[in-house]
Protein backbone atom coordinates (compact mmCIF):
# COMPACT_ATOMS: atom_id res chain seq x y z
CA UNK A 1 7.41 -11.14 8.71
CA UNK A 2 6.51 -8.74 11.55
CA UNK A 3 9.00 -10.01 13.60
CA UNK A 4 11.86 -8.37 10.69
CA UNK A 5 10.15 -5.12 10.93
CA UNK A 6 9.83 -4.28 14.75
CA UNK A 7 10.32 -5.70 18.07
CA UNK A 8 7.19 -7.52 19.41
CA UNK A 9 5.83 -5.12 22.30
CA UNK A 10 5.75 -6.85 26.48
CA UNK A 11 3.70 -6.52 28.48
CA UNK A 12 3.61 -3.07 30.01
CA UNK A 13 3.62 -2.05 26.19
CA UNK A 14 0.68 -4.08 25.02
CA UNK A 15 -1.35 -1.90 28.10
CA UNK A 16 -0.36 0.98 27.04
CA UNK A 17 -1.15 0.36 23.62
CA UNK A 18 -4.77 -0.85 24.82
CA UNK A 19 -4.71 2.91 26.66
CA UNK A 20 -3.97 4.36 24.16
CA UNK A 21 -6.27 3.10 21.55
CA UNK A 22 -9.55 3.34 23.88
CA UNK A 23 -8.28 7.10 24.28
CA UNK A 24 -8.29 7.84 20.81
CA UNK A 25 -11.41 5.76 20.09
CA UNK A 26 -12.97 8.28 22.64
CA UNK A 27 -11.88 11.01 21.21
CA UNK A 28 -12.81 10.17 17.81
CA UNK A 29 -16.41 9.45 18.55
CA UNK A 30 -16.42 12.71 20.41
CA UNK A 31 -15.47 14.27 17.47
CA UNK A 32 -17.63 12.73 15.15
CA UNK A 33 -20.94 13.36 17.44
CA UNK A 34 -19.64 17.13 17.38
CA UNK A 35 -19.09 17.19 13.77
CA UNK A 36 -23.05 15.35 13.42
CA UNK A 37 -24.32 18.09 15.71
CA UNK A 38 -22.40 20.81 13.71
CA UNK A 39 -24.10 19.53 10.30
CA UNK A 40 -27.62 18.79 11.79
CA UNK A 41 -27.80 22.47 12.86
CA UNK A 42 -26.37 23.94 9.47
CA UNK A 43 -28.94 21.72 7.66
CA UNK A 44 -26.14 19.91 5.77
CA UNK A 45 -28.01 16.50 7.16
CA UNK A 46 -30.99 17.09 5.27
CA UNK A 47 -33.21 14.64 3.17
CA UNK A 48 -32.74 16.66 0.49
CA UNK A 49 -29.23 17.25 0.29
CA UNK A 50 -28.68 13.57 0.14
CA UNK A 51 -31.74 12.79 -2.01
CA UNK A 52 -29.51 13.28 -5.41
CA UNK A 53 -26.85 10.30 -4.04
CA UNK A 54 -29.83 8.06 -4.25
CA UNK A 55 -29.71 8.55 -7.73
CA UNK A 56 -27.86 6.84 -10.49
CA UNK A 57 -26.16 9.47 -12.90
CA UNK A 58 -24.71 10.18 -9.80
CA UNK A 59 -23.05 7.19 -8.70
CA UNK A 60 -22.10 6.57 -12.37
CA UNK A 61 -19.80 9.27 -11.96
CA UNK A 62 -18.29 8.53 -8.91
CA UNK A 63 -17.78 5.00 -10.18
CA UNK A 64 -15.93 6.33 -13.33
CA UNK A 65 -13.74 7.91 -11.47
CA UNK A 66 -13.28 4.87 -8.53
CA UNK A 67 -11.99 3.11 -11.75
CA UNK A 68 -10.06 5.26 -13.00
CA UNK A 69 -8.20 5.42 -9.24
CA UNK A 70 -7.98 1.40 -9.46
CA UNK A 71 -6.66 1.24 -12.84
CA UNK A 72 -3.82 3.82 -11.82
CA UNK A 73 -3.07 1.90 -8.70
CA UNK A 74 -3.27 -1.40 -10.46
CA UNK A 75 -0.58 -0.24 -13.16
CA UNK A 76 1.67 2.08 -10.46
CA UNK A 77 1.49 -1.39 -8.13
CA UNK A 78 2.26 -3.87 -10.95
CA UNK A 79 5.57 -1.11 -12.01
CA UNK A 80 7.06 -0.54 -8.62
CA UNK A 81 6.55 -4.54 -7.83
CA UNK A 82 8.77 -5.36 -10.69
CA UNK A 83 10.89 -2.48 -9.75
CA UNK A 84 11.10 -3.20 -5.92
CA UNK A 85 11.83 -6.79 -6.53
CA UNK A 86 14.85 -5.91 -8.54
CA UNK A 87 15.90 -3.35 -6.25
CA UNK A 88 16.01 -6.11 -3.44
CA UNK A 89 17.70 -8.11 -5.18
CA UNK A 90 20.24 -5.72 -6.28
CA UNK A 91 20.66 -4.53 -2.75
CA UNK A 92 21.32 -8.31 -1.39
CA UNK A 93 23.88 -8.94 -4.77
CA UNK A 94 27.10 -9.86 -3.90
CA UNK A 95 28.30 -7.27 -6.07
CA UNK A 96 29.32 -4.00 -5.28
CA UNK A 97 28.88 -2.11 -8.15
CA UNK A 98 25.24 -3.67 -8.00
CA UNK A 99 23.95 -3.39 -3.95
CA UNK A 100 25.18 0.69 -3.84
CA UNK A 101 23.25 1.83 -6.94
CA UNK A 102 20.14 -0.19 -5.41
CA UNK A 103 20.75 0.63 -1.61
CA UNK A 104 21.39 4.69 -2.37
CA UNK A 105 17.94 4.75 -5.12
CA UNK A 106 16.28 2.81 -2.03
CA UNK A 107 17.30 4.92 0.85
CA UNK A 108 16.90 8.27 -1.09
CA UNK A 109 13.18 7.72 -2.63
CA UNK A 110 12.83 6.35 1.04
CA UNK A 111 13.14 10.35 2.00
CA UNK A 112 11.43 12.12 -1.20
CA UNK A 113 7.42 12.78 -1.18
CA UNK A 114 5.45 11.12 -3.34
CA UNK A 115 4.21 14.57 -4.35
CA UNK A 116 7.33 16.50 -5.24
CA UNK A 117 8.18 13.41 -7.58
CA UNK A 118 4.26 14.06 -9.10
CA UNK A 119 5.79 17.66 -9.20
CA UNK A 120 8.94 16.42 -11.19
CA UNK A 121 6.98 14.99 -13.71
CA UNK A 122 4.73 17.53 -14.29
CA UNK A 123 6.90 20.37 -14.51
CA UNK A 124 10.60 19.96 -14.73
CA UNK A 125 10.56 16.61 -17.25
CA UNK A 126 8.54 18.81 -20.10
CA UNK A 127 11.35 21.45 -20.12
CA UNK A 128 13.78 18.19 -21.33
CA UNK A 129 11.18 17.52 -24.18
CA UNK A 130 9.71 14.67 -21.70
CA UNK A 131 5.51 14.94 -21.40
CA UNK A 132 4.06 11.76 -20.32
CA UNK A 133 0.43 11.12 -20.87
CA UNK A 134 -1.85 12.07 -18.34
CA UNK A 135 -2.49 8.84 -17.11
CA UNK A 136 1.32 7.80 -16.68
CA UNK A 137 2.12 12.05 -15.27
CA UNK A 138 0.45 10.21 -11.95
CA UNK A 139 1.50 6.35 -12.02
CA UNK A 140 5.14 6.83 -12.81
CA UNK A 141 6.11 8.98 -9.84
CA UNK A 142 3.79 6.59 -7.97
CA UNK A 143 5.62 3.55 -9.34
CA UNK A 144 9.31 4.73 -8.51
CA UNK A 145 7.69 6.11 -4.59
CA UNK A 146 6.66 2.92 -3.99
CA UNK A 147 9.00 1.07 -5.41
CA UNK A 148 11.47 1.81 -2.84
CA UNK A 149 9.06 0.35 -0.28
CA UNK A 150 8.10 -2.80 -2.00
CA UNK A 151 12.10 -3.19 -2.04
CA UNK A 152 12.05 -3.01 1.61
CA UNK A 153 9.49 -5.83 1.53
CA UNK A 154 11.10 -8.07 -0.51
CA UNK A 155 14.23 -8.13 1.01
CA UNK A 156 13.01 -8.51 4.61
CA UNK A 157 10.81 -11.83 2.79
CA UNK A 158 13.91 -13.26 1.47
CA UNK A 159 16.26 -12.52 4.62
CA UNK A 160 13.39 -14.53 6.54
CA UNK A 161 13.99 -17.79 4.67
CA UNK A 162 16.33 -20.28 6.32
CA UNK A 163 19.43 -20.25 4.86
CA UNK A 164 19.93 -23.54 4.64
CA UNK A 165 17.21 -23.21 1.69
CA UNK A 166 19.70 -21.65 -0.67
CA UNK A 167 22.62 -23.63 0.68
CA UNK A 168 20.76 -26.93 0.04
CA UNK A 169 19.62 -25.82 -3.35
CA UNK A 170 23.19 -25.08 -4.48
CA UNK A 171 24.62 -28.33 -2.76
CA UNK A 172 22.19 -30.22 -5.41
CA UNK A 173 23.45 -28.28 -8.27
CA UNK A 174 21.61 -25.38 -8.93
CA UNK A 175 22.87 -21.88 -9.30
CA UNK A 176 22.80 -19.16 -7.08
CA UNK A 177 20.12 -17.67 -9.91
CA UNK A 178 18.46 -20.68 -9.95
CA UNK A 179 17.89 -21.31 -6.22
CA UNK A 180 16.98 -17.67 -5.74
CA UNK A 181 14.09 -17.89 -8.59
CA UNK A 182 12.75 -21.30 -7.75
CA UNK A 183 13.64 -21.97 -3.80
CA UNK A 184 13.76 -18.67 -1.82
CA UNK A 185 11.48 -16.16 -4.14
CA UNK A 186 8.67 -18.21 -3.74
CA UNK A 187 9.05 -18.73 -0.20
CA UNK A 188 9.52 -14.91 0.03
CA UNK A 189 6.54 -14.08 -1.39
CA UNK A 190 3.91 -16.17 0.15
CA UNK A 191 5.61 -14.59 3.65
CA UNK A 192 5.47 -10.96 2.37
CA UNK A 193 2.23 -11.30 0.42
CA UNK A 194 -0.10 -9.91 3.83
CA UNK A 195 2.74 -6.61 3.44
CA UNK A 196 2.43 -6.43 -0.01
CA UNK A 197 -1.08 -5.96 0.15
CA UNK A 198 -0.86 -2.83 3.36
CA UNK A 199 1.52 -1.14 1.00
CA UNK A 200 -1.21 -1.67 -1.74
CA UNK A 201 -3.58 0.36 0.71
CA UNK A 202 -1.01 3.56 0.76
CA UNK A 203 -0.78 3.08 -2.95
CA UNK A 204 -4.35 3.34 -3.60
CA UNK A 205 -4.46 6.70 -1.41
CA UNK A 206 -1.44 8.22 -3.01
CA UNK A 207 -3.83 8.09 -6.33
CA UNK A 208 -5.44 10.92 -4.75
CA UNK A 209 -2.36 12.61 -5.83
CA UNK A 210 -4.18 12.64 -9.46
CA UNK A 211 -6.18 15.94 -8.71
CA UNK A 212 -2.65 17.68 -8.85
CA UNK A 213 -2.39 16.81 -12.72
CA UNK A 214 -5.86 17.04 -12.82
CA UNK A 215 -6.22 12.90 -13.57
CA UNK A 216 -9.97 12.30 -13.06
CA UNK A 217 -9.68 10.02 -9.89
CA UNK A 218 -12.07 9.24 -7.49
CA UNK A 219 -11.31 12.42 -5.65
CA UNK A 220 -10.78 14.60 -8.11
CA UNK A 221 -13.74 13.48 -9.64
CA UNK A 222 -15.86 14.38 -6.08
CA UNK A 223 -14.50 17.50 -6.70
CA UNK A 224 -15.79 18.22 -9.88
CA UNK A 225 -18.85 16.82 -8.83
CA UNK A 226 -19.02 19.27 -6.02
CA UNK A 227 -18.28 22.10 -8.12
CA UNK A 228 -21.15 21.49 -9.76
CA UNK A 229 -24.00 20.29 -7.69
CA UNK A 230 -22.49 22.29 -4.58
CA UNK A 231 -23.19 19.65 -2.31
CA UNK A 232 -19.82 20.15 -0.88
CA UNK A 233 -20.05 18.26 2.41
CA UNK A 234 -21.97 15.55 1.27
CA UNK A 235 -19.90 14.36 -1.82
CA UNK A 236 -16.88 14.78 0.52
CA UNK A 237 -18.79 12.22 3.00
CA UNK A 238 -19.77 10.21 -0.02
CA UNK A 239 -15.75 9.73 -1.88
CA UNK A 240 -14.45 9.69 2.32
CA UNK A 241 -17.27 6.57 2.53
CA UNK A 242 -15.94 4.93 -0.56
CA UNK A 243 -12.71 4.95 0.03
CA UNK A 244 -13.13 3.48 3.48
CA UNK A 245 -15.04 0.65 2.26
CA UNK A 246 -11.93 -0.36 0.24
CA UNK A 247 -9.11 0.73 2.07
CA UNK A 248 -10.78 -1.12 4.66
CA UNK A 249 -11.49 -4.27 3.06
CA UNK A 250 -7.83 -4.33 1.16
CA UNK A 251 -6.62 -4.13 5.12
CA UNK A 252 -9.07 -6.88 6.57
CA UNK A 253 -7.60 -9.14 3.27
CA UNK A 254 -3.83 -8.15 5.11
CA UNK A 255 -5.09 -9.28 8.24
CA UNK A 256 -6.34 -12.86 6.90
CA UNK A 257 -3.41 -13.74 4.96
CA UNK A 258 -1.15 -12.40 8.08
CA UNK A 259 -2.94 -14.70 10.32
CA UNK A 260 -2.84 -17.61 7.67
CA UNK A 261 0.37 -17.00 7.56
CA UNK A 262 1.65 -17.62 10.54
CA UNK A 263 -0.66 -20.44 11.53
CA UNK A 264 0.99 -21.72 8.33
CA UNK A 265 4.39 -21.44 9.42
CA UNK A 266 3.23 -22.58 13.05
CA UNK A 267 2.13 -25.82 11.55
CA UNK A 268 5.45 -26.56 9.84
CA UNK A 269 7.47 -25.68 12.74
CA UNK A 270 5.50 -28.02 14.65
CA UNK A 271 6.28 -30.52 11.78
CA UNK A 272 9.77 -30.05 11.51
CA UNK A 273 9.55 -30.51 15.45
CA UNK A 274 8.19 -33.70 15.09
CA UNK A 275 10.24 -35.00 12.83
CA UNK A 276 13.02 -34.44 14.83
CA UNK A 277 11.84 -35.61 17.62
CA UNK A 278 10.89 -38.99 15.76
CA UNK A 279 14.69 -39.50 14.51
């Protein structure tokens, strides 16, 4: 699936890369340790300016509003799916009337910010008698950002099956529907499935989007918090700490299902090999 998206990088690359990321790991960690010193002589590292994140009430709000970020993400993911699969579809119909539509929504969302869509919604649809929920002011510009992107994964799943997978479905009968739903999509997806879940990740941070129509997210809801205990720093640490923890484990699932994919396809190349060989 990586192999569709960019070139593999040589040699000289790969060092440069390794440069490159000890550099910034440096730096970082510099950063950090002047950031710890910073806060350990303002007092913000204090026992007692931490003390009331030991406490339940408090978490109980954070959690509310981790939900409430997962349940937008969940719905905006589920939408621009459905949406993105179409579109990838429509922009590998044979059809012309079909692939432009899909290929000129794909490139132009492609270029617009997720924000000035959140903007659209909020204040130019109401002036046409259009005012979505609160909930769906945040997951509908969400859903048609991202849906662009999930089109872009689709289609480079499907262009990654053989092609004699179609052509042998349609030399036993089936239609090109048919061998499209129940020969290549399925294919497609267990390929894409590791990208599906990385664009997942950006979805989940766009929900931060929500303080702008005032959604209570996680981060808006650190905000309010903030606001009122004004423990600034810390509840900044705290939501920054959360959403680490699952943006990083949502990218350490990408990585597993990347690397079982591929041994996966490794294994049935070697097959197929084999096979050969053996006739």
């Amino acid at each position: 699936m990586s192999d569709l998206l960019f070139d593999a990088p040589g040699p000289r690359a790969r060092r440069r890369i390794r440069i490159a990321t000890v550099v910034g790991t440096v730096a970082i960690l510099g950063l950090l340790a002047l950031a710890v010193r910073q806060f350990a002589a303002g007092g913000q590292l204090d026992p007692e300016r931490w003390q009331p994140y030991a406490t339940w009430p408090m978490w109980r709000y954070l959690l509310g509003g981790l939900w409430s970020t997962v349940l937008a993400a969940v719905v905006a993911a589920a939408l621009a799916m459905a949406a993105g699969l179409a579109l990838a579809l429509g922009r590998l119909s044979r059809r012309r009337w079909v692939r432009l539509p899909a290929a000129a929504y794909i490139e132009a969302v492609r270029t617009i910010p997720a924000l000035l869509l959140v903007y659209v919604v909020l204040f130019a649809l109401p002036r046409y008698g259009v005012d979505l929920p609160l909930f769906w002011k945040l997951v509908v510009p969400l859903a048609v950002s991202n849906a662009a992107a999930f089109a872009g994964v689709f289609r480079a799943g499907i262009l990654s099956v053989d092609k004699g997978q179609g052509e042998a479905g349609l030399a036993v009968g089936l239609t090109h529907g048919q061998t499209m739903r129940m020969i290549v999509l399925p294919q497609a997806a267990r390929r894409v499935l590791p990208s599906i879940v990385s664009q997942s990740v950006g979805l989940l941070k766009d929900t931060s989007l929500g303080f702008v129509v005032s959604y209570a997210e996680l981060l808006y809801s650190g905000k309010v918090l903030a606001a009122y205990n004004g423990l600034l720093i810390q509840t900044y640490i705290v939501v920054a700490l959360v959403y680490l923890a699952i943006n990083g484990s949502l990218s350490k699932l990408a990585r597993v299902l990347e690397a079982r994919t591929q041994e996966t396809r490794a294994v049935a190349a070697d097959r197929s090999r084999r096979s050969i060989a053996r006739a």
